[in-house]
N, C-alpha and C. Protein backbone atom coordinates (compact mmCIF):
# COMPACT_ATOMS: atom_id res chain seq x y z
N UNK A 1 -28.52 -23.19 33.78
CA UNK A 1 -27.31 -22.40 33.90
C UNK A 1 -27.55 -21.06 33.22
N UNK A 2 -27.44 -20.15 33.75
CA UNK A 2 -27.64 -18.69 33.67
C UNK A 2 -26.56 -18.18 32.20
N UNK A 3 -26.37 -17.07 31.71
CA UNK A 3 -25.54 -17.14 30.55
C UNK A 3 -24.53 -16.44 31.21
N UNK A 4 -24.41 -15.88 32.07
CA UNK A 4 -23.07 -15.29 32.86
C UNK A 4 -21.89 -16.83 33.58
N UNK A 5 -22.71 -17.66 33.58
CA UNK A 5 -22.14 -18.78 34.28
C UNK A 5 -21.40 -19.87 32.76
N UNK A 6 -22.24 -19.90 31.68
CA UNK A 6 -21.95 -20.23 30.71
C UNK A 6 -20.59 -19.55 30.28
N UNK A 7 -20.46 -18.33 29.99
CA UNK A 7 -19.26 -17.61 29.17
C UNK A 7 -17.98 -17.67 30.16
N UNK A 8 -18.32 -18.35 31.49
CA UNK A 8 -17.17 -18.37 32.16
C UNK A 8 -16.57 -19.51 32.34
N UNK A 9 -17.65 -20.28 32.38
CA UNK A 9 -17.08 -21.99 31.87
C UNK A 9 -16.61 -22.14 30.84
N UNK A 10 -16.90 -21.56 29.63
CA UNK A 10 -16.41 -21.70 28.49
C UNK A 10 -14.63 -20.62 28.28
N UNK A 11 -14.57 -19.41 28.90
CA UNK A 11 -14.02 -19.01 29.26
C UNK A 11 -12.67 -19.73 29.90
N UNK A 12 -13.13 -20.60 30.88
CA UNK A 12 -12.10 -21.59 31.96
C UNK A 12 -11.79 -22.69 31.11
N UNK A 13 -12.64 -23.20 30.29
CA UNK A 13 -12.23 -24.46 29.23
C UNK A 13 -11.47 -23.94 28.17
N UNK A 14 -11.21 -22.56 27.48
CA UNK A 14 -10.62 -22.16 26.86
C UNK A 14 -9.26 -22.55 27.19
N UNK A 15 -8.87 -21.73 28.75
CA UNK A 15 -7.89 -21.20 29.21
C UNK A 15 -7.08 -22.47 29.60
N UNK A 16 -7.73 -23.36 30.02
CA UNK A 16 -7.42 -24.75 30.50
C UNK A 16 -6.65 -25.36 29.40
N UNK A 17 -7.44 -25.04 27.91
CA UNK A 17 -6.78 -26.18 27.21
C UNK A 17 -5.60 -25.27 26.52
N UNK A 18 -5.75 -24.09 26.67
CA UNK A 18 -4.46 -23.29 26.36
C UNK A 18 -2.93 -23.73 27.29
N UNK A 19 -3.66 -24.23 28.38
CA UNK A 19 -2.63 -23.78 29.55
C UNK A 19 -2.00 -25.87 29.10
N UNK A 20 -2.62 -27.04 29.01
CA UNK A 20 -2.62 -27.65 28.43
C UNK A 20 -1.28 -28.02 27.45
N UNK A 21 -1.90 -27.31 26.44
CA UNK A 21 -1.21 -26.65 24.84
C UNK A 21 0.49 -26.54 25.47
N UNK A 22 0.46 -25.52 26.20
CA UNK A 22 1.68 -24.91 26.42
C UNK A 22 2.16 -26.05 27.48
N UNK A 23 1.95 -26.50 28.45
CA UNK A 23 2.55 -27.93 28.81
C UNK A 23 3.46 -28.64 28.02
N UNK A 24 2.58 -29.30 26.91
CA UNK A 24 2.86 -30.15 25.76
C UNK A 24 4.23 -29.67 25.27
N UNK A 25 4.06 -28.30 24.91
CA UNK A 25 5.00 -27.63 24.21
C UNK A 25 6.43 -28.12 25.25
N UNK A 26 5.93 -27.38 25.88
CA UNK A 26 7.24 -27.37 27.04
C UNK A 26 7.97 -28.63 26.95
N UNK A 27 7.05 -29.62 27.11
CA UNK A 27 8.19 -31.22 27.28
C UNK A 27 8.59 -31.55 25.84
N UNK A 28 8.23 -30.66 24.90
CA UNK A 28 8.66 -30.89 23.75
C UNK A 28 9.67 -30.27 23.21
N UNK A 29 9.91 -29.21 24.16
CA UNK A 29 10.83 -27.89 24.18
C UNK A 29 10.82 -27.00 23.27
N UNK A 30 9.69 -26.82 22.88
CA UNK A 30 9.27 -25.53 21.87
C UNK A 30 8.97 -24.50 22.80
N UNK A 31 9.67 -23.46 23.34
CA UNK A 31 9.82 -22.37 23.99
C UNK A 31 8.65 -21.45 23.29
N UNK A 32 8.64 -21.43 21.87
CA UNK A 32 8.26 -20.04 21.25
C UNK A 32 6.85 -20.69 21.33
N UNK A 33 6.08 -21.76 21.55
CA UNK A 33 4.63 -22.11 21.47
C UNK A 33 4.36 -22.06 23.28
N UNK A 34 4.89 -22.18 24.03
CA UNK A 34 5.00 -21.93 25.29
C UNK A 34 4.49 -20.69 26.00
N UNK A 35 5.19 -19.69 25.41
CA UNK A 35 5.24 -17.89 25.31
C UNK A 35 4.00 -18.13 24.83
N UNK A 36 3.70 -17.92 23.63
CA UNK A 36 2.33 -18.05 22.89
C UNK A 36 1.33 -18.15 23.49
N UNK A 37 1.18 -19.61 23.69
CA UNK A 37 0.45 -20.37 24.66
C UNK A 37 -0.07 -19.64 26.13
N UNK A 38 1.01 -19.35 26.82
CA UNK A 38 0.72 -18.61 27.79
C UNK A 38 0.46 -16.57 28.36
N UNK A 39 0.35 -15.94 26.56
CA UNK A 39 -0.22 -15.37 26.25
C UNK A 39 -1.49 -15.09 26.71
N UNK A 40 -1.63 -15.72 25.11
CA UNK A 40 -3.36 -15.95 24.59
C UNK A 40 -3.80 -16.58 25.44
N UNK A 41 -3.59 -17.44 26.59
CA UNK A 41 -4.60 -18.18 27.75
C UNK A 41 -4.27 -16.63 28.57
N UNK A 42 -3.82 -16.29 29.00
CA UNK A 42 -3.30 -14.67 29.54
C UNK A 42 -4.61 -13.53 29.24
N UNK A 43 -4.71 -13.75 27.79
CA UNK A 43 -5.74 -12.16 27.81
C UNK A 43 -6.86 -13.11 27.53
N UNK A 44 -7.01 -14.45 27.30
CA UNK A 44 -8.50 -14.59 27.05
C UNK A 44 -9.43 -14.97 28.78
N UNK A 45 -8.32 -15.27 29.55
CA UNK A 45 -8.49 -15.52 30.72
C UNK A 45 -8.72 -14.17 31.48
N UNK A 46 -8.07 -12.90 31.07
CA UNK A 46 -8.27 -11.48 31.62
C UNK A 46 -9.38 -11.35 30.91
N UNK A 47 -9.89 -11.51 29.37
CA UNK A 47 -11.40 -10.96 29.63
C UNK A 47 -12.33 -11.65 30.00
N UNK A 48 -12.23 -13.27 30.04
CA UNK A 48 -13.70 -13.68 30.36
C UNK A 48 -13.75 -13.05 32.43
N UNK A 49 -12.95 -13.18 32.84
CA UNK A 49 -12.95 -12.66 34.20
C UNK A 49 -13.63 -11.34 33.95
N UNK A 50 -13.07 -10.33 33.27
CA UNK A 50 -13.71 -9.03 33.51
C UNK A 50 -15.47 -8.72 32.34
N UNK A 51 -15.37 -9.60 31.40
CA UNK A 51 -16.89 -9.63 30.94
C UNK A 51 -17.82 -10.24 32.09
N UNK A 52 -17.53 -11.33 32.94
CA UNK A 52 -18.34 -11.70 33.75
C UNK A 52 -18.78 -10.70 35.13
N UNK A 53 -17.34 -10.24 35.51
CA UNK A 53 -17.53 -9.20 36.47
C UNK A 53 -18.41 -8.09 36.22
N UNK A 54 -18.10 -7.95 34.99
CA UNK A 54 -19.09 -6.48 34.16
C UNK A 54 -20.05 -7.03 33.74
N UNK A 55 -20.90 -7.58 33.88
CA UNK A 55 -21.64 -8.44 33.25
C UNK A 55 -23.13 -7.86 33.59
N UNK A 56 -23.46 -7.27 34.32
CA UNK A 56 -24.66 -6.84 34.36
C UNK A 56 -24.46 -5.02 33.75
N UNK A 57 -23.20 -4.55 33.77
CA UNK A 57 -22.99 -3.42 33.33
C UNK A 57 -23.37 -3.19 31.99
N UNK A 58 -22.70 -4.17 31.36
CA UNK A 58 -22.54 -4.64 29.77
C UNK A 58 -24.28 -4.84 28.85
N UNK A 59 -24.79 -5.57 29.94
CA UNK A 59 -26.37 -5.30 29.33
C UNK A 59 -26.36 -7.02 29.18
């Protein structure tokens, strides 16, 4: 596995268990870990998409 293929899997397992996280929350009805939750899976999911895209740019 190439390292561009790595940081995006890891990337998608991030986002997954964020997205996860905020589930949980939800049937638990914590609104404010929800928001959160679907944040931070939000921008970590916007950069591993755009480090991979840029990825030969980047070096």
């Amino acid at each position: 596995m190439d390292a561009r293929r790595g940081a995006f899997a890891l990337v998608t397992l991030v986002t997954a268990i964020m997205a996860i996280r905020g589930l949980v929350a939800f049937r638990n009805g914590d609104l404010g870990t929800v928001g959160r939750q679907l944040g931070v899976g939000g921008i970590v999911l916007a950069f591993g998409i755009g480090l991979v895209r840029h990825w030969d740019d980047i070096g």
